[in-house]
PDB file of N, CA and C in Angstrom:
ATOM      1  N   UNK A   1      -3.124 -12.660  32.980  1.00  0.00           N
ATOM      2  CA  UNK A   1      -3.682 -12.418  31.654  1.00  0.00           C
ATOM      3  C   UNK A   1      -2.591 -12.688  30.626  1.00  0.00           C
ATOM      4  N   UNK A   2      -2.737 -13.564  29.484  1.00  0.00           N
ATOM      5  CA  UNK A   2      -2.206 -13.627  28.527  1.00  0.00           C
ATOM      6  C   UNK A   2      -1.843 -12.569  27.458  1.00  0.00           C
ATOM      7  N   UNK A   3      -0.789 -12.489  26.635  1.00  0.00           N
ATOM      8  CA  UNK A   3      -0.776 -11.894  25.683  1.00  0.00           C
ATOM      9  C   UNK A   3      -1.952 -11.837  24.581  1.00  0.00           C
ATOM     10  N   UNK A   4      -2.472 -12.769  24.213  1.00  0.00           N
ATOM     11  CA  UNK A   4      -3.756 -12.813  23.297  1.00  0.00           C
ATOM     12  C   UNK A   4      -4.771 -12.502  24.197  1.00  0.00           C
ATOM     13  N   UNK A   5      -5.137 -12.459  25.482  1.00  0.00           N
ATOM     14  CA  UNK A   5      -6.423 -11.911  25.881  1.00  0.00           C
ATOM     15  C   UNK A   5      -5.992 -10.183  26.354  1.00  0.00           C
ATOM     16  N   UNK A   6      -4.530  -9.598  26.433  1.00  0.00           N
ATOM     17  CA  UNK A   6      -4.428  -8.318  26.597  1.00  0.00           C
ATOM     18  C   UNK A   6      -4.509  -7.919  25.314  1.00  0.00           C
ATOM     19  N   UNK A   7      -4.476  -8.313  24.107  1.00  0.00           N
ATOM     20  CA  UNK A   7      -4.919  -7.902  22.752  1.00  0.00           C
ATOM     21  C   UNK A   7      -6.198  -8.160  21.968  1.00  0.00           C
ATOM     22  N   UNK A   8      -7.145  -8.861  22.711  1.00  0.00           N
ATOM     23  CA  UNK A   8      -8.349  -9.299  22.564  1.00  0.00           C
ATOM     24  C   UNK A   8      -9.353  -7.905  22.851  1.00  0.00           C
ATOM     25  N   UNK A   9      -9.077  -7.108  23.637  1.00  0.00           N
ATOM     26  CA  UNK A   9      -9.897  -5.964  23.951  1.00  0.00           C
ATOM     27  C   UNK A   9      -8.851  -4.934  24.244  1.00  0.00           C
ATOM     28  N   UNK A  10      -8.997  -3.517  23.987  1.00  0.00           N
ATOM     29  CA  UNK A  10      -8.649  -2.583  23.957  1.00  0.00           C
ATOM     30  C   UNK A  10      -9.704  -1.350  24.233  1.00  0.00           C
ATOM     31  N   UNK A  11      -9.119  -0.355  24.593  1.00  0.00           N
ATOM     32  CA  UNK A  11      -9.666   1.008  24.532  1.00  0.00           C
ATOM     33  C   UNK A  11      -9.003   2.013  23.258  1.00  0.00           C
ATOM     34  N   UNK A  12     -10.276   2.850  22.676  1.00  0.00           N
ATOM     35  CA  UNK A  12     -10.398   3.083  21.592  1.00  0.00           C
ATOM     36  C   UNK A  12     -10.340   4.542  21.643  1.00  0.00           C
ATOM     37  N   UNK A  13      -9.396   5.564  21.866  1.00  0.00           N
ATOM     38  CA  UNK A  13      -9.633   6.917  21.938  1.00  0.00           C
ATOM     39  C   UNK A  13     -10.587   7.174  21.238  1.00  0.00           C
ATOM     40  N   UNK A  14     -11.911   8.066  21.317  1.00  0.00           N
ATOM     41  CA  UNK A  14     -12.742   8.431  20.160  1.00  0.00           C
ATOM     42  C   UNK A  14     -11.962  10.197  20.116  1.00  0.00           C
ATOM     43  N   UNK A  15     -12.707  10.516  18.401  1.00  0.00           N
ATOM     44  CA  UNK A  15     -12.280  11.158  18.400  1.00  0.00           C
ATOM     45  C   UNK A  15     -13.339  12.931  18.776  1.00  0.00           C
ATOM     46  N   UNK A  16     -13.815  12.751  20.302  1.00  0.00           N
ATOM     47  CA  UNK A  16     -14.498  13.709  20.612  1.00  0.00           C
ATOM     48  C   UNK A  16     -14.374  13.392  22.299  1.00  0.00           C
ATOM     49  N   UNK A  17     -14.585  14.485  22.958  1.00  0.00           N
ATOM     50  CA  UNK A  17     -14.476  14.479  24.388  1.00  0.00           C
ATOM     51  C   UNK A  17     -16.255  14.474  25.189  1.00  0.00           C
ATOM     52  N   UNK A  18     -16.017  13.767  26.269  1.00  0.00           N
ATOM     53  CA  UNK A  18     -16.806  13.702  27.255  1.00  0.00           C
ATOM     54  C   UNK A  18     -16.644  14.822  28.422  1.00  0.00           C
ATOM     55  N   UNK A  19     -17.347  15.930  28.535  1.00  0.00           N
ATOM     56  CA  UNK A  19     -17.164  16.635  29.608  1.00  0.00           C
ATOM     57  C   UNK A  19     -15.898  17.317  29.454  1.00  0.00           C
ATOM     58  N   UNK A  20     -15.336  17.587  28.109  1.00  0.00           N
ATOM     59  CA  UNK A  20     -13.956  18.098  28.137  1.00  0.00           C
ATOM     60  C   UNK A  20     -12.647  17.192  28.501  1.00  0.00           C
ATOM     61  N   UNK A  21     -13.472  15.974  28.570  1.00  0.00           N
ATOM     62  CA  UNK A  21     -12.100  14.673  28.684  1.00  0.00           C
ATOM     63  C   UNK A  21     -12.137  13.982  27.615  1.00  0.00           C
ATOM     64  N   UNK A  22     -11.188  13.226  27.258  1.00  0.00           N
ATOM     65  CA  UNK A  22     -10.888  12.183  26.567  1.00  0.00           C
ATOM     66  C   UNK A  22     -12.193  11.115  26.482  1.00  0.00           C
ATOM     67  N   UNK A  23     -12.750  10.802  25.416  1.00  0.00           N
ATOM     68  CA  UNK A  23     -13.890   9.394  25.905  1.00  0.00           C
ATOM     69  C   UNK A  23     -13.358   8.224  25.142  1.00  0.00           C
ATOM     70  N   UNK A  24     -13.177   7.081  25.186  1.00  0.00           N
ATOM     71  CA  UNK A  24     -12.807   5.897  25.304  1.00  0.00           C
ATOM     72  C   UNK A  24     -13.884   4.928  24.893  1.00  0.00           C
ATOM     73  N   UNK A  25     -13.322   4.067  24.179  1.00  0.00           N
ATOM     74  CA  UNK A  25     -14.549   3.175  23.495  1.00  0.00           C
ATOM     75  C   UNK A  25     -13.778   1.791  23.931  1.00  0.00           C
ATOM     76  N   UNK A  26     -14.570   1.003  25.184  1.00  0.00           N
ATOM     77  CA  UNK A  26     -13.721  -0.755  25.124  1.00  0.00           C
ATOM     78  C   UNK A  26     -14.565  -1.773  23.691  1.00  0.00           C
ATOM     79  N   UNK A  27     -13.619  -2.309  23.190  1.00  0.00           N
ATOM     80  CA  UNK A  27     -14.071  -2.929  22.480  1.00  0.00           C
ATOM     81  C   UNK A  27     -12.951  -4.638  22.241  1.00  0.00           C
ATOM     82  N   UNK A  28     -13.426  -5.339  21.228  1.00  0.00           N
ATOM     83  CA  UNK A  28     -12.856  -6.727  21.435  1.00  0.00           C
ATOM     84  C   UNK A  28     -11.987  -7.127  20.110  1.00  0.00           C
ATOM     85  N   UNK A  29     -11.645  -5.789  19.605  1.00  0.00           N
ATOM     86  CA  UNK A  29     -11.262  -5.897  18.000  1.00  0.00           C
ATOM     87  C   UNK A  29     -12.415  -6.026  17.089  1.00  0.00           C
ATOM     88  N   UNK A  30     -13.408  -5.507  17.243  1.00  0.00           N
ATOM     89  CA  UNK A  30     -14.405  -5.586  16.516  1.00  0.00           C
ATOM     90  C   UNK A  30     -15.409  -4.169  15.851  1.00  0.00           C
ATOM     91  N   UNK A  31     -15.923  -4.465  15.054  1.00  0.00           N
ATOM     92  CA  UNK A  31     -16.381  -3.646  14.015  1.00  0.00           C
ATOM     93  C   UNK A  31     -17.636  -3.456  14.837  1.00  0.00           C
ATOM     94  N   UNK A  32     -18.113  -2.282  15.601  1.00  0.00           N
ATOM     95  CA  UNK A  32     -19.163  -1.645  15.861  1.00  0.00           C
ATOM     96  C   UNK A  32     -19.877  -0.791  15.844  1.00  0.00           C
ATOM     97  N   UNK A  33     -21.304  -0.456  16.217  1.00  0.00           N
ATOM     98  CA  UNK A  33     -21.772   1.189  15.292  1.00  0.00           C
ATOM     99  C   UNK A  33     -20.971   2.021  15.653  1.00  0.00           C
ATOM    100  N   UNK A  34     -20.845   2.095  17.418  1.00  0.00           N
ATOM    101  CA  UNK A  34     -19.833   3.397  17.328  1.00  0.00           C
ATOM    102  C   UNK A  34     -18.712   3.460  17.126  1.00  0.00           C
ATOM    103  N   UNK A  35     -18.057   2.237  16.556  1.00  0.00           N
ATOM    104  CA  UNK A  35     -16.674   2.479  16.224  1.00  0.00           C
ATOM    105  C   UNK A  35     -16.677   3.257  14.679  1.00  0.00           C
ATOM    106  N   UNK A  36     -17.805   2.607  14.213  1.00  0.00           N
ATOM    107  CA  UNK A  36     -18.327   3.341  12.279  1.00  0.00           C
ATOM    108  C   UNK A  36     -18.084   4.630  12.684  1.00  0.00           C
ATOM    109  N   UNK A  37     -19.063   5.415  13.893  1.00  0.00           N
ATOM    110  CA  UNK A  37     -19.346   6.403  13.696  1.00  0.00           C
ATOM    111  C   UNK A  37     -17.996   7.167  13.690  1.00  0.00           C
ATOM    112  N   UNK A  38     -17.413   6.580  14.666  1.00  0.00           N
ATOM    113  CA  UNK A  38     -15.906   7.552  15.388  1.00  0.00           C
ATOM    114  C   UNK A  38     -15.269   7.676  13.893  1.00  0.00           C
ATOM    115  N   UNK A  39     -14.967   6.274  13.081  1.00  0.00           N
ATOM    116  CA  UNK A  39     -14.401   6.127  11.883  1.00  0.00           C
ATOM    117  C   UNK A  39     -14.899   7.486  11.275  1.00  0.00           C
ATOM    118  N   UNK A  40     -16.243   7.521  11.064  1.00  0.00           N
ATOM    119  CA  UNK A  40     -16.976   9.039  10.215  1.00  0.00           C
ATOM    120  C   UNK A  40     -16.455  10.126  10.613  1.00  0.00           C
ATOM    121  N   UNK A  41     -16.456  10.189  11.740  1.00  0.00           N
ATOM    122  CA  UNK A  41     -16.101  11.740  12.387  1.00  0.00           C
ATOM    123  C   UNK A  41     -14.730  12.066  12.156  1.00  0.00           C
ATOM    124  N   UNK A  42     -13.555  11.225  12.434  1.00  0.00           N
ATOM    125  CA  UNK A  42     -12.173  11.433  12.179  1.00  0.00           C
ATOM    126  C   UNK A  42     -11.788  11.796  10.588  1.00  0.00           C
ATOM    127  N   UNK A  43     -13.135  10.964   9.443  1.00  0.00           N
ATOM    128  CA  UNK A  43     -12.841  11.647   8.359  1.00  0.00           C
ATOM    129  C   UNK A  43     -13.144  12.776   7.873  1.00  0.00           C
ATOM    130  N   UNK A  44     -14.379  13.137   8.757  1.00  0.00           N
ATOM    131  CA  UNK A  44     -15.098  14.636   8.511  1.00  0.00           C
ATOM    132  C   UNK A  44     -13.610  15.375   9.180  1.00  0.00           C
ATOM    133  N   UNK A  45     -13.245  15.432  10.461  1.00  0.00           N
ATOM    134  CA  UNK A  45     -12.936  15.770  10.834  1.00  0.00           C
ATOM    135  C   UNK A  45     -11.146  16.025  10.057  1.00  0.00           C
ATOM    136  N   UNK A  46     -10.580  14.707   9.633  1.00  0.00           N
ATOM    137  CA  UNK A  46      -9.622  15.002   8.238  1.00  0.00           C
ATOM    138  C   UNK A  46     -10.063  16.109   7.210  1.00  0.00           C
ATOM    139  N   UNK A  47     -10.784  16.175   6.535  1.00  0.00           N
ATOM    140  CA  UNK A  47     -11.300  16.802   5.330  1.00  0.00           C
ATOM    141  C   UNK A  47     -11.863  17.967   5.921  1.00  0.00           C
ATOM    142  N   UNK A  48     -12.417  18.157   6.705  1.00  0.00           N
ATOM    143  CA  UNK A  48     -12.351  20.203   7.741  1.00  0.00           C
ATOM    144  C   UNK A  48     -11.133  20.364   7.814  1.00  0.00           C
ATOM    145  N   UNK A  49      -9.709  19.493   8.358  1.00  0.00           N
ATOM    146  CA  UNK A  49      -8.742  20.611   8.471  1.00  0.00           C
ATOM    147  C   UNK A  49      -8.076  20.569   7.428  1.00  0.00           C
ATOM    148  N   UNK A  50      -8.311  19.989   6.137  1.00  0.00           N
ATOM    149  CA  UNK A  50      -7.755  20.354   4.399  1.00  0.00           C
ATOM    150  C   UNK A  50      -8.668  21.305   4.052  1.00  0.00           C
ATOM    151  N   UNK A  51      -9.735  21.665   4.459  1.00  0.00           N
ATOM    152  CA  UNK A  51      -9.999  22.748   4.183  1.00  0.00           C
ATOM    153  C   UNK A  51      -9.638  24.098   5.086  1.00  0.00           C
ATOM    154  N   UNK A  52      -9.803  24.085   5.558  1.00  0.00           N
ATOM    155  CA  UNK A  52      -9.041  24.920   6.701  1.00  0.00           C
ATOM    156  C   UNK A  52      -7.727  25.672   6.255  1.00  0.00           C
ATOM    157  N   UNK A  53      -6.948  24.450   5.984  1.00  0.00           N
ATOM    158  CA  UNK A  53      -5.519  24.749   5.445  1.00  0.00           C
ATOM    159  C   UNK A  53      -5.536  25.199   4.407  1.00  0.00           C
ATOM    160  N   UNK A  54      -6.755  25.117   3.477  1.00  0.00           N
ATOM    161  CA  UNK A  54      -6.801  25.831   1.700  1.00  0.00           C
ATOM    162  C   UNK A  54      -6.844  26.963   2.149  1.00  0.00           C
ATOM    163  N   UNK A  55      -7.807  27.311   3.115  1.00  0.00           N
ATOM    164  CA  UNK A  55      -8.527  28.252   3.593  1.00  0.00           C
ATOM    165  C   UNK A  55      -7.628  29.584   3.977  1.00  0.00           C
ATOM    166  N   UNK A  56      -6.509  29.019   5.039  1.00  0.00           N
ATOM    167  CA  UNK A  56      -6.021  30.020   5.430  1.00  0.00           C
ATOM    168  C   UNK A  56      -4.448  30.147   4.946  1.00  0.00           C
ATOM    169  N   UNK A  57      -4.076  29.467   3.918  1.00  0.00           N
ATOM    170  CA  UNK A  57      -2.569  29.468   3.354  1.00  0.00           C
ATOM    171  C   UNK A  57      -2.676  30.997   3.018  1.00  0.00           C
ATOM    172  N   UNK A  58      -3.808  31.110   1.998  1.00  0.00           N
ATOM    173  CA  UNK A  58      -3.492  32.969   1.462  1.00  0.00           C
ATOM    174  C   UNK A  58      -3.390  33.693   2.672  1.00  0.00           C
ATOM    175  N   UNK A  59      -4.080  33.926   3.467  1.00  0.00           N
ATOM    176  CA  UNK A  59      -3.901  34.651   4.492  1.00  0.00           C
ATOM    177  C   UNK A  59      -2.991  34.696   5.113  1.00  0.00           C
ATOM    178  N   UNK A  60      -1.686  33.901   4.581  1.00  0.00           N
ATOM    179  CA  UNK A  60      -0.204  34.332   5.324  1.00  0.00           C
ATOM    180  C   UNK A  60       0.618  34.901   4.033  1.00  0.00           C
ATOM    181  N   UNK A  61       0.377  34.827   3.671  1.00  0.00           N
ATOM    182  CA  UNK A  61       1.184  35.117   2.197  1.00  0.00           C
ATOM    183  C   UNK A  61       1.186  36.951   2.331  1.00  0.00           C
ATOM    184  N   UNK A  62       2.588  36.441   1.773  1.00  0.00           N
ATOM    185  CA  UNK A  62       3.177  38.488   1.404  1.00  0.00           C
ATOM    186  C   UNK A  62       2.075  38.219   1.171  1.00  0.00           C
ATOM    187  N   UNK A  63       2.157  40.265   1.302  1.00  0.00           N
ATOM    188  CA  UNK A  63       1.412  40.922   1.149  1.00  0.00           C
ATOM    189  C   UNK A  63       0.063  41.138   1.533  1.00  0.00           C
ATOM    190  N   UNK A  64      -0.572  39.980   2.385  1.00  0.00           N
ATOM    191  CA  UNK A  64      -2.415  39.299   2.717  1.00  0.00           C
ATOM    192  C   UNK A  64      -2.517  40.598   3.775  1.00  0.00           C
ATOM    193  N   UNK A  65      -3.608  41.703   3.452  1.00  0.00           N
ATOM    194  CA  UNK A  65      -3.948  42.490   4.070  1.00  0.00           C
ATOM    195  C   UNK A  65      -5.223  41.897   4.865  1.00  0.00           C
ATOM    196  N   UNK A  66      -4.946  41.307   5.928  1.00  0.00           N
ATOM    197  CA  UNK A  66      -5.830  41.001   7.256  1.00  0.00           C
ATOM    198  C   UNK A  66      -5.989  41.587   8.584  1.00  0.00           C
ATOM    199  N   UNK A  67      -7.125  41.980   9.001  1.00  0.00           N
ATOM    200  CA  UNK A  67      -7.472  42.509  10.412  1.00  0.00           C
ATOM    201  C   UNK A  67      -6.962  41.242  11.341  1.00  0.00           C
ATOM    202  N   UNK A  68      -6.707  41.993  12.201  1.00  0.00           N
ATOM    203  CA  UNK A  68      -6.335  41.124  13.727  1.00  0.00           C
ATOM    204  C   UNK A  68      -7.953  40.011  13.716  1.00  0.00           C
ATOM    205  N   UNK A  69      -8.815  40.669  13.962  1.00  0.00           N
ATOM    206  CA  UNK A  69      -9.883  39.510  14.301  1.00  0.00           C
ATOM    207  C   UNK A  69     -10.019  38.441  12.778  1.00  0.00           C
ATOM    208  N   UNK A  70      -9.367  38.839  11.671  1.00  0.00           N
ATOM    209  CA  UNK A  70      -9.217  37.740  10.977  1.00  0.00           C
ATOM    210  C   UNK A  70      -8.308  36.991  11.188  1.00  0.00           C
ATOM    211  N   UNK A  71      -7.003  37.273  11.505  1.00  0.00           N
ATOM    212  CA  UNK A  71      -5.967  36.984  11.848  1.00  0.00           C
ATOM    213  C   UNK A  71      -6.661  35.665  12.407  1.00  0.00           C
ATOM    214  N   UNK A  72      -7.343  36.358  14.003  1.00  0.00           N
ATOM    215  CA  UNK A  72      -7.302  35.662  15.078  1.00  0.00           C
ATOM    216  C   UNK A  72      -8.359  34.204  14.802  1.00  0.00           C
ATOM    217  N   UNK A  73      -9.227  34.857  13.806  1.00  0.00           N
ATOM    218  CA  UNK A  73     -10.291  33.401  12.863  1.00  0.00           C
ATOM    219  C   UNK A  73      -9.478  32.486  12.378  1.00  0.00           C
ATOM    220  N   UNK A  74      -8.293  32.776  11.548  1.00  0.00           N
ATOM    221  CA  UNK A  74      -7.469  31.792  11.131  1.00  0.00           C
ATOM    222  C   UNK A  74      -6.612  30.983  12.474  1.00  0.00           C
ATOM    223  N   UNK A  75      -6.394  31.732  12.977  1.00  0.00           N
ATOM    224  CA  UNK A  75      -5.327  31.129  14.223  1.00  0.00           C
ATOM    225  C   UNK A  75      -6.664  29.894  14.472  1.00  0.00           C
ATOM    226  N   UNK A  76      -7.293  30.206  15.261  1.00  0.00           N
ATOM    227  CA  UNK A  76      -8.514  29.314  15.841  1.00  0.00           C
ATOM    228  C   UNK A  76      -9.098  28.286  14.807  1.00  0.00           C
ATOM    229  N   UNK A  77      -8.817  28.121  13.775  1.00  0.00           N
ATOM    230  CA  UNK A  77      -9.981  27.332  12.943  1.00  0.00           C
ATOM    231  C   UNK A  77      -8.137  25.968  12.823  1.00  0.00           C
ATOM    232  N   UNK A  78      -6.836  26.470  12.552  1.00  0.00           N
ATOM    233  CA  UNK A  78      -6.201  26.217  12.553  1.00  0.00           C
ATOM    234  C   UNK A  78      -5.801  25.054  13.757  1.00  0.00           C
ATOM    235  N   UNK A  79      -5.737  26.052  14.970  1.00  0.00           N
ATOM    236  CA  UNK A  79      -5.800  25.132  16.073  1.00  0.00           C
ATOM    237  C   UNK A  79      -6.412  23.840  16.369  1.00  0.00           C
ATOM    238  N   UNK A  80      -7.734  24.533  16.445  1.00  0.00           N
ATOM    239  CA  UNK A  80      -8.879  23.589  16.549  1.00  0.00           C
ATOM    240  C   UNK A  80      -8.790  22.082  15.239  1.00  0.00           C
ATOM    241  N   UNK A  81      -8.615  22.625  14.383  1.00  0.00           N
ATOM    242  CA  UNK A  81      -8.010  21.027  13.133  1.00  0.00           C
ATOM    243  C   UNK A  81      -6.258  20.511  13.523  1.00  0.00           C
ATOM    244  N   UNK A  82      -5.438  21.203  14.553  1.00  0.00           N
ATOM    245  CA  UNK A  82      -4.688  20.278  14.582  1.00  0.00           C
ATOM    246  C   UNK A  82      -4.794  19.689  15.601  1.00  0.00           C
ATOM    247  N   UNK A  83      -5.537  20.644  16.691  1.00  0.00           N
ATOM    248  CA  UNK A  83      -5.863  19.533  17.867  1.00  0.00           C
ATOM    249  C   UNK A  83      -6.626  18.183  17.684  1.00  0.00           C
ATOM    250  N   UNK A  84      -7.354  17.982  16.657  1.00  0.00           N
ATOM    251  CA  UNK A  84      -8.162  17.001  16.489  1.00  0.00           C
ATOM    252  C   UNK A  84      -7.373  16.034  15.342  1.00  0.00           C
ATOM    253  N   UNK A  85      -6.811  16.649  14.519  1.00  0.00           N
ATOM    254  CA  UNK A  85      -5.734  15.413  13.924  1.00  0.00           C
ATOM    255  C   UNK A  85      -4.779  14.885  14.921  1.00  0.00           C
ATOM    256  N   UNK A  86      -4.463  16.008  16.086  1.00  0.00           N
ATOM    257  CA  UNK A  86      -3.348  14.328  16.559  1.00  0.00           C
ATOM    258  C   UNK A  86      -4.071  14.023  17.964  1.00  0.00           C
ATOM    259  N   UNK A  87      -5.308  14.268  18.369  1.00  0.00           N
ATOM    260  CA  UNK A  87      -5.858  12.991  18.476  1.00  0.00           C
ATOM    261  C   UNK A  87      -6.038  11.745  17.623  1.00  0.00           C
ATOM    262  N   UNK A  88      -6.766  12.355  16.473  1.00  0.00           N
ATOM    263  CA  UNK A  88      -6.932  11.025  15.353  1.00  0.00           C
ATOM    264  C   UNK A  88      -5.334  10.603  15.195  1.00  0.00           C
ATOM    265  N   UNK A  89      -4.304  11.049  15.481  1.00  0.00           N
ATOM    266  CA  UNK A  89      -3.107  10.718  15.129  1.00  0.00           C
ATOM    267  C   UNK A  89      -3.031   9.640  16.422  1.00  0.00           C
ATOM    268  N   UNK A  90      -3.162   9.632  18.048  1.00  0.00           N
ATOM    269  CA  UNK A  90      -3.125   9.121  19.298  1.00  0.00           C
ATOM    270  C   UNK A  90      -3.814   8.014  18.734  1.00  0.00           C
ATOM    271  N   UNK A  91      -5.069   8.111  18.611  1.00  0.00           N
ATOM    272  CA  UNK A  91      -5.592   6.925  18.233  1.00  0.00           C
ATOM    273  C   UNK A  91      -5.148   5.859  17.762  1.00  0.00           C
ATOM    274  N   UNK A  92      -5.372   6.417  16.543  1.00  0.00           N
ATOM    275  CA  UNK A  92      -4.965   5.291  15.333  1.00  0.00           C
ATOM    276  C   UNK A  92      -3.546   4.586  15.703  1.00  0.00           C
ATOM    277  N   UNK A  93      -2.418   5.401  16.408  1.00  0.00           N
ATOM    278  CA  UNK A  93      -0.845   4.781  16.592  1.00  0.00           C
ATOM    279  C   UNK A  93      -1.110   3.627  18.570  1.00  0.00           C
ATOM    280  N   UNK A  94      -2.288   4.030  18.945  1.00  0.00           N
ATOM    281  CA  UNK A  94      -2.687   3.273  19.795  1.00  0.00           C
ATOM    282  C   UNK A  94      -3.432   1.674  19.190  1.00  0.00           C
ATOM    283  N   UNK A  95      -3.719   2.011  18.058  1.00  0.00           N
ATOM    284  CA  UNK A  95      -4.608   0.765  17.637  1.00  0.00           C
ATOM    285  C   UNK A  95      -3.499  -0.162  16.752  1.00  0.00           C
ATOM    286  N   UNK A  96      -2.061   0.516  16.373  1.00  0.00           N
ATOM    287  CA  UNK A  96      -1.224   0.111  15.622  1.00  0.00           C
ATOM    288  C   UNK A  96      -0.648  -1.526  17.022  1.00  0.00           C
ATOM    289  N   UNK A  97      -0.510  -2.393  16.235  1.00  0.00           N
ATOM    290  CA  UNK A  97      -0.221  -3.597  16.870  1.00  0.00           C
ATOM    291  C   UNK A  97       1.587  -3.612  17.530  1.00  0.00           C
ATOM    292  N   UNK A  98       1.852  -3.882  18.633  1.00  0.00           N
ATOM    293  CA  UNK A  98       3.407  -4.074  18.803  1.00  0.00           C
ATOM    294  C   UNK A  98       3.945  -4.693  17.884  1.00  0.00           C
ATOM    295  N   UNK A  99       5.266  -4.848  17.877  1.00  0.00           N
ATOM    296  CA  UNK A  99       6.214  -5.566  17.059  1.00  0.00           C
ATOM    297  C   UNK A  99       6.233  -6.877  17.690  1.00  0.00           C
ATOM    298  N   UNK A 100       6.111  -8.037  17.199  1.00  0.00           N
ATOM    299  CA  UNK A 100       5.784  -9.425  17.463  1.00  0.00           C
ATOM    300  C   UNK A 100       7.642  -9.574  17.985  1.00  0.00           C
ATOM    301  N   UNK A 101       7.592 -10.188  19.331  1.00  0.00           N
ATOM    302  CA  UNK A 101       8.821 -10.524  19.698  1.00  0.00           C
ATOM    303  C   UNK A 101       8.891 -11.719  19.155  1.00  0.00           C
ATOM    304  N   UNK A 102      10.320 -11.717  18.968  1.00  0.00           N
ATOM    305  CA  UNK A 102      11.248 -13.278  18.471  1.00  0.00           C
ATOM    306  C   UNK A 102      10.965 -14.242  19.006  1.00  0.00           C
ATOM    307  N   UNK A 103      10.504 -15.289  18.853  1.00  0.00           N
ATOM    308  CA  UNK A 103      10.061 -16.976  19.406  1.00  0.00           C
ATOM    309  C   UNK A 103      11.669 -17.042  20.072  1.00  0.00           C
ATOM    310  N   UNK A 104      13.008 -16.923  19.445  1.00  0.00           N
ATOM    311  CA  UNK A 104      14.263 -17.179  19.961  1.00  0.00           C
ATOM    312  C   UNK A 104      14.726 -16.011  19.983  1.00  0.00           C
ATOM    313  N   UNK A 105      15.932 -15.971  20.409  1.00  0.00           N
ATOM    314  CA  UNK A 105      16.847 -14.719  20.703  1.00  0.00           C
ATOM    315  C   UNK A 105      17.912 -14.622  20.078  1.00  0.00           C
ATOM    316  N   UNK A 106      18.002 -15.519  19.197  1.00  0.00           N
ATOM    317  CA  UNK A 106      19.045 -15.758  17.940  1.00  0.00           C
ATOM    318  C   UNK A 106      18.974 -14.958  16.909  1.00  0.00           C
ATOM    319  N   UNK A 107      20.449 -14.300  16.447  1.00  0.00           N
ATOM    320  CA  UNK A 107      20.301 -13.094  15.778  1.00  0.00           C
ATOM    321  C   UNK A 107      20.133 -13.977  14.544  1.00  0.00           C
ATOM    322  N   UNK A 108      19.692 -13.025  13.051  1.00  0.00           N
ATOM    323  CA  UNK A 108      19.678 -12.972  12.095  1.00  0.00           C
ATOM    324  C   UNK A 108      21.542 -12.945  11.255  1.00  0.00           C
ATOM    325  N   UNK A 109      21.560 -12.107  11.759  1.00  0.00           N
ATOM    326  CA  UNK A 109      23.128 -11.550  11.690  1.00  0.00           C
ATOM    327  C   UNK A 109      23.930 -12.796  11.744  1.00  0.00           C
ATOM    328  N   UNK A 110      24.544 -13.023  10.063  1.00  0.00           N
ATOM    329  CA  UNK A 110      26.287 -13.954   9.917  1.00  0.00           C
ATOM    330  C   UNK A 110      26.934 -13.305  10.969  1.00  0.00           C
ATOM    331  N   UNK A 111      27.193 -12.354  11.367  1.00  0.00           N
ATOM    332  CA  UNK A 111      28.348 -11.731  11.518  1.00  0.00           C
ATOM    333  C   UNK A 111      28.577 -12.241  13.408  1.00  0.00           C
ATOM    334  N   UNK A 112      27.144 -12.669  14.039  1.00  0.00           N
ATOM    335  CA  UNK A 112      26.732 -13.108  15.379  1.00  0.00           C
ATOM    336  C   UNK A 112      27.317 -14.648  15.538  1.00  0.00           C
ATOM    337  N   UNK A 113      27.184 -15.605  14.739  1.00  0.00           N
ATOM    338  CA  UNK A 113      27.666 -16.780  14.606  1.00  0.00           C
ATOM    339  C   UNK A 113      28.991 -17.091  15.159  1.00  0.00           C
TER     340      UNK A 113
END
């Protein structure tokens, strides 16, 4: 397999699990419904944990008189939005392209000459 046909198709972390696993989208570099959708969900899923984070900043702050089971609401709503940003974080740095190697091996560098 060539370099252009191992970059011709890829697997696409989505950003939701199958059965409590990871689910995977093959695709060919191309724009498809469920790639839209995954796109949708990772932004819903952005914009829940900015709220989240509005949400529960006061609740650490001197002085924030909170019960343990609030406590424990913030812990969890917290979690749950960073577990899902760095998936969307896995993703997206999976879909990021390698660094194109040098045609030659000849430095840039006067100082190599």
């Amino acid at each position: 397999m060539t370099r252009n046909e191992a970059n011709s198709s890829h697997l696409r972390l989505l950003p939701w699990t199958e059965n409590g696993k990871p689910a995977y989208l093959a695709t060919h570099n191309t724009e498809t419904h469920l790639s839209r959708m995954a796109d949708r969900v990772e932004a819903q899923q952005i914009e829940t944990a900015a709220i989240v984070l509005k949400l529960t900043e006061p609740m650490v702050e001197d002085g924030a008189k909170l019960t343990v089971p609030e406590l424990r609401w913030a812990a969890r709503r917290l979690i749950e939005s960073l577990t899902e940003l760095l998936v969307i974080a896995e993703s997206r740095g999976q879909r990021i392209p390698p660094y194109a190697e040098p045609d030659d091996k000849r430095s840039d560098d006067p100082r190599d000459a």
